[in-house]
Protein backbone atom coordinates (compact mmCIF):
# COMPACT_ATOMS: atom_id res chain seq x y z
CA UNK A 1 60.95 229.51 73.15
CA UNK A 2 60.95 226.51 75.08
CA UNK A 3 64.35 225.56 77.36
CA UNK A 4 64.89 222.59 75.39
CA UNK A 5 64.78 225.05 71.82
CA UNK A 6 67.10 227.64 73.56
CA UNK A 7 70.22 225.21 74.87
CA UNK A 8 69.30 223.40 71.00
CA UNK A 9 69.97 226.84 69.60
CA UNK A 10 73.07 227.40 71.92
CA UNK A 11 74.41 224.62 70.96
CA UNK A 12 74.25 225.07 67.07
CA UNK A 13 75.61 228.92 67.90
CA UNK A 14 78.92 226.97 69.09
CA UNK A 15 79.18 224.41 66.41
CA UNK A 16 77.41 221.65 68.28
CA UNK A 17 74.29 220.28 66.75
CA UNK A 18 73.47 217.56 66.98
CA UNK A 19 72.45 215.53 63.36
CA UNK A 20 68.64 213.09 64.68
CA UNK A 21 68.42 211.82 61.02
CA UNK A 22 68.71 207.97 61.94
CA UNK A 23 71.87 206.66 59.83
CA UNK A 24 71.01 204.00 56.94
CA UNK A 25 70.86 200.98 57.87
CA UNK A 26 72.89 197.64 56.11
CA UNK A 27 70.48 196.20 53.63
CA UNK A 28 70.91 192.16 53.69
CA UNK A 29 69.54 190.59 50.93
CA UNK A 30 69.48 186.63 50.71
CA UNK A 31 68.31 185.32 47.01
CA UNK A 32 67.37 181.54 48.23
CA UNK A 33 65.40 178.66 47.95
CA UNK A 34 63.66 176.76 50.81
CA UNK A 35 64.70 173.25 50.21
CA UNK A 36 68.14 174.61 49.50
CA UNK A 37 70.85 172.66 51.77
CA UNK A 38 73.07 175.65 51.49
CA UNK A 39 70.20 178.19 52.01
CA UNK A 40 69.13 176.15 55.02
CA UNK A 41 72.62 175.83 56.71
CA UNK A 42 73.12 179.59 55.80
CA UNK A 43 69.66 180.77 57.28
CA UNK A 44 70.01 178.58 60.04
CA UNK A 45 73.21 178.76 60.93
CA UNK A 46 74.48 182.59 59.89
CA UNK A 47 72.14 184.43 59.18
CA UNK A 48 69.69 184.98 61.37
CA UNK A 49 71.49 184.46 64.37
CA UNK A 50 73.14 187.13 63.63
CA UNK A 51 70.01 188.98 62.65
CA UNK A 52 68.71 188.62 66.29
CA UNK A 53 71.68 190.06 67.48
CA UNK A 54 71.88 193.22 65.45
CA UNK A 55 68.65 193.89 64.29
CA UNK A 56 68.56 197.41 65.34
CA UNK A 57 71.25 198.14 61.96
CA UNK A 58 70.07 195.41 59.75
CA UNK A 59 67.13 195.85 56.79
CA UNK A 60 66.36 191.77 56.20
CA UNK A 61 65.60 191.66 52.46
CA UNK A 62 64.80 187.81 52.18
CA UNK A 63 63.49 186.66 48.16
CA UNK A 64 62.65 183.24 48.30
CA UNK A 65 63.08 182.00 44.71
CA UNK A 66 66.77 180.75 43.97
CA UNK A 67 66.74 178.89 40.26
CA UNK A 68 63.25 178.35 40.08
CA UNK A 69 61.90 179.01 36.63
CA UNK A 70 58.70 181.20 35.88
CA UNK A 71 56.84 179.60 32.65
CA UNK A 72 54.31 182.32 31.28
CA UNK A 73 51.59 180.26 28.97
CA UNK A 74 50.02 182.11 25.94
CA UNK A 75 46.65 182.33 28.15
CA UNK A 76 48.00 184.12 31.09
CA UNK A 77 48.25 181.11 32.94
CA UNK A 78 51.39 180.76 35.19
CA UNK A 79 53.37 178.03 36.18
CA UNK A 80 56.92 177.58 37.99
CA UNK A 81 59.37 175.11 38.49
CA UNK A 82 61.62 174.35 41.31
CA UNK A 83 65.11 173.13 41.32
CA UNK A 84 63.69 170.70 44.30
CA UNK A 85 60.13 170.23 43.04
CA UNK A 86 56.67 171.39 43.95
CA UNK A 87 57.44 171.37 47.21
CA UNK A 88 59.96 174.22 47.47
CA UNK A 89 57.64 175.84 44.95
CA UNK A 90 54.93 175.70 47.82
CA UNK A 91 57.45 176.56 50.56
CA UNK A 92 59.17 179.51 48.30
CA UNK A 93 55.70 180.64 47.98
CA UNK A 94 54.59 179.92 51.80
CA UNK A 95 57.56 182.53 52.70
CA UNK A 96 56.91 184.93 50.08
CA UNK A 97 53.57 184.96 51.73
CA UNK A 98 54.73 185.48 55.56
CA UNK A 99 57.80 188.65 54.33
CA UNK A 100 54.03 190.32 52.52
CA UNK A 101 52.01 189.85 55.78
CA UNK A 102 53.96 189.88 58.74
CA UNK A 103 56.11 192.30 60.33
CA UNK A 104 60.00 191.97 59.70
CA UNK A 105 60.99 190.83 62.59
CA UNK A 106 58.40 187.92 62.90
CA UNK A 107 58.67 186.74 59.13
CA UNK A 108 62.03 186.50 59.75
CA UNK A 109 61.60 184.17 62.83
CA UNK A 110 58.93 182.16 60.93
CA UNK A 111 61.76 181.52 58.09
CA UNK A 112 64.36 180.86 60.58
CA UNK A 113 61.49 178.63 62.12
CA UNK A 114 60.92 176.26 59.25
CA UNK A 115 64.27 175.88 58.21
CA UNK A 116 64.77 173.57 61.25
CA UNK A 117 62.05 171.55 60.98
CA UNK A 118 61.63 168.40 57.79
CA UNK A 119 60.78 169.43 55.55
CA UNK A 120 60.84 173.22 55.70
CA UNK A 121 58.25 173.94 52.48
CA UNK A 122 55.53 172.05 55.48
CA UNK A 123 56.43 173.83 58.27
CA UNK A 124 54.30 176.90 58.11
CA UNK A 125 51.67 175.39 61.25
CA UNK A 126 54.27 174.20 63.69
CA UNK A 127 56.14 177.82 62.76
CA UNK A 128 53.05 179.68 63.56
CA UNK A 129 52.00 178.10 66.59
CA UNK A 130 54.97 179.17 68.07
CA UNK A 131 55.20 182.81 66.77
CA UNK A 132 51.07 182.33 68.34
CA UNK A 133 50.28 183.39 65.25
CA UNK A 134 47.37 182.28 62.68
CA UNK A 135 48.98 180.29 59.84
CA UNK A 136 45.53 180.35 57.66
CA UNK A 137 46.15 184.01 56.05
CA UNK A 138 49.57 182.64 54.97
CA UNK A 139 48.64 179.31 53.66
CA UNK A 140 45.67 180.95 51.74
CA UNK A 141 47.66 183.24 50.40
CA UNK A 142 50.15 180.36 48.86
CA UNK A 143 47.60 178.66 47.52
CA UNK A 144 45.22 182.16 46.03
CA UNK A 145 46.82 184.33 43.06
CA UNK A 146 48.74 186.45 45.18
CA UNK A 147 51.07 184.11 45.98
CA UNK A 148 52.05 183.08 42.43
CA UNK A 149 52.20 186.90 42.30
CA UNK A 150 54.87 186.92 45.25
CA UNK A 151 56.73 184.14 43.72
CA UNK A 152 56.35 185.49 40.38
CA UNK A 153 58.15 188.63 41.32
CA UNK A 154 60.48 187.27 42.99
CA UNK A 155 61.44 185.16 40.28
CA UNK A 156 61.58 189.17 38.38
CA UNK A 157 64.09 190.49 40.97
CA UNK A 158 66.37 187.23 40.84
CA UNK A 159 66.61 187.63 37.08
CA UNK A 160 67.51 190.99 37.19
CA UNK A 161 70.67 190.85 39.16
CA UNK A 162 73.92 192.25 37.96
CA UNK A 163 75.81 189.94 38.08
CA UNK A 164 73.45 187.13 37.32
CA UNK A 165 72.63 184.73 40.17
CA UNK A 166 75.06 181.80 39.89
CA UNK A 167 74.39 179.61 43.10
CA UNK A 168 72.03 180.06 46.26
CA UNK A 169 72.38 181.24 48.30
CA UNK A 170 73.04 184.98 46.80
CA UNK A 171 73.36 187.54 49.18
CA UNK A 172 74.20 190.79 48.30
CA UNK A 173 75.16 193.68 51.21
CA UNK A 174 73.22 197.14 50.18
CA UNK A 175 72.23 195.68 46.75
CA UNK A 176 75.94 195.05 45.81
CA UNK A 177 77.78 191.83 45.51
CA UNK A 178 81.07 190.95 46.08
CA UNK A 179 82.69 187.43 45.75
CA UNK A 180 84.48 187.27 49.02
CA UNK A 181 81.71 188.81 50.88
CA UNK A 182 79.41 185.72 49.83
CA UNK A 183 81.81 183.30 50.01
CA UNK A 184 82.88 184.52 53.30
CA UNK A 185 79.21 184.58 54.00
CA UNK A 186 78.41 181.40 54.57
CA UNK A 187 81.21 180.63 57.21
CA UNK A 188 81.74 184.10 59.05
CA UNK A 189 78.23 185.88 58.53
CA UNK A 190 79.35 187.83 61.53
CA UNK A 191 82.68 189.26 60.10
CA UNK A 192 81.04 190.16 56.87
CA UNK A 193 78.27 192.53 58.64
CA UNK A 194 80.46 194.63 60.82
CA UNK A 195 83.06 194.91 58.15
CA UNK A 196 79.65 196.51 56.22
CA UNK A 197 78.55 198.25 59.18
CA UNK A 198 82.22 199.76 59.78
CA UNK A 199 81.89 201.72 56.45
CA UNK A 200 78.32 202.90 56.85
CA UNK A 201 77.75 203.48 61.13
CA UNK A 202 80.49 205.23 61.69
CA UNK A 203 79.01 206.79 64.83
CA UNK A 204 78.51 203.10 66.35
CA UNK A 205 81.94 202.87 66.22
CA UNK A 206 82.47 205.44 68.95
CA UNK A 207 84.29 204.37 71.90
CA UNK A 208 83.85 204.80 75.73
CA UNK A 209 80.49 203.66 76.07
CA UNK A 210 78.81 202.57 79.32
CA UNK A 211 75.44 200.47 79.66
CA UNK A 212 73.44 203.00 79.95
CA UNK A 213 74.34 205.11 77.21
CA UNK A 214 73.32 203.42 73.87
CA UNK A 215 71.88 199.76 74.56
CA UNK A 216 72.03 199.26 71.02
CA UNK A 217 75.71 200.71 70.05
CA UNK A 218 76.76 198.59 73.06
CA UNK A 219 75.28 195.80 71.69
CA UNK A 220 76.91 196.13 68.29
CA UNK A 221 79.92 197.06 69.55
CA UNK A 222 80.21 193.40 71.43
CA UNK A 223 79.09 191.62 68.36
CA UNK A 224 81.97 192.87 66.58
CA UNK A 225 84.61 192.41 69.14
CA UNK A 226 84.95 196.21 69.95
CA UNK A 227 83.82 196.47 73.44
């Protein structure tokens, strides 16, 4: 037995392990569109600034769809229409494309990306040049199949809700909603995540941290005004 196995065994024998599983983290999910005013103030302004801050306890479920409408033809052709016309249909796609092929942390950057930019459903090259990525694989992907495969699922999980989607954007906190969480949302983004994170990191919550001892906790612990 190893020295580290022996003091790990010690310190069970007194009542003191210590639990690695990695705690749950706060699933986010934003039901949107990307020519959306509200989903671009939201995404822009709320969201994933405070995404960049916490990170480390957020799972960023994005579904770029909103109240698009999926029309299924009797020859297994499929079409969709957008609440701001082909356009967001191609952007909705574009970012259904970049959440399938990049990593979560750099799809959401690209998102955050084109939502600044006019208009955002054309913003996939500038957005990529600056992530110094290639933006071919996600523009050939909105245009093949498998992007009207994206969108159409999307359109699968936005229909599905309980309770229905009544306005974009729709953002849920662990795959529930609550009124005042949304509404709250879209002014406080902030407030709404560590009252989440409260209830399910408990251990983040501990006190009499220094620097060194949990970068992250610290971190979290600022956000929210504990530290």
């Amino acid at each position: 037995m190893n020295i580290v196995a022996f003091f790990s065994q010690l310190a069970c024998s007194f009542g003191l392990c210590l639990d690695d599983t990695p705690e749950p983290k706060l699933k986010v999910s934003v039901y949107y569109e990307t020519l959306c005013p509200h989903s671009i103030k939201f995404i822009r302004d709320q969201l994933y600034p405070v995404y960049e801050e916490l990170r480390e306890y957020l799972e960023l479920d994005l579904v770029p769809y909103g109240n698009a409408e999926t029309i299924r033809h009797p020859n297994g052709t499929v079409q969709f229409w957008c609440q701001h016309g082909t356009s967001e249909c191609f952007g909705n796609t574009v970012h259904a494309c970049a959440i399938s092929l990049l990593a979560p942390e750099v799809s959401a950057f690209f998102i955050y990306c084109t939502m600044y930019q006019r208009p955002p459903s054309l913003a996939g090259s500038f957005c990529a040049k600056e992530l110094n990525i290639t933006f071919a694989p996600i523009r050939n992907c909105a245009r093949s199949n498998e992007g009207k495969r994206l969108h159409e699922r999307n359109g699968n999980r936005t229909a599905a809700l309980v309770p229905y989607q009544k306005w974009v954007p729709w953002i849920t906190f662990n795959d529930g909603w609550d009124e005042n969480d949304d509404g709250l949302s879209s002014v406080n983004f902030l407030a709404v995540v560590c009252k989440h994170l409260r209830a399910t990191q408990p251990s983040a919550l501990e006190t009499g941290l220094t620097m060194t001892e949990d970068q992250n906790r610290v971190k979290y612990l600022k956000a929210c005004g504990r530290l």
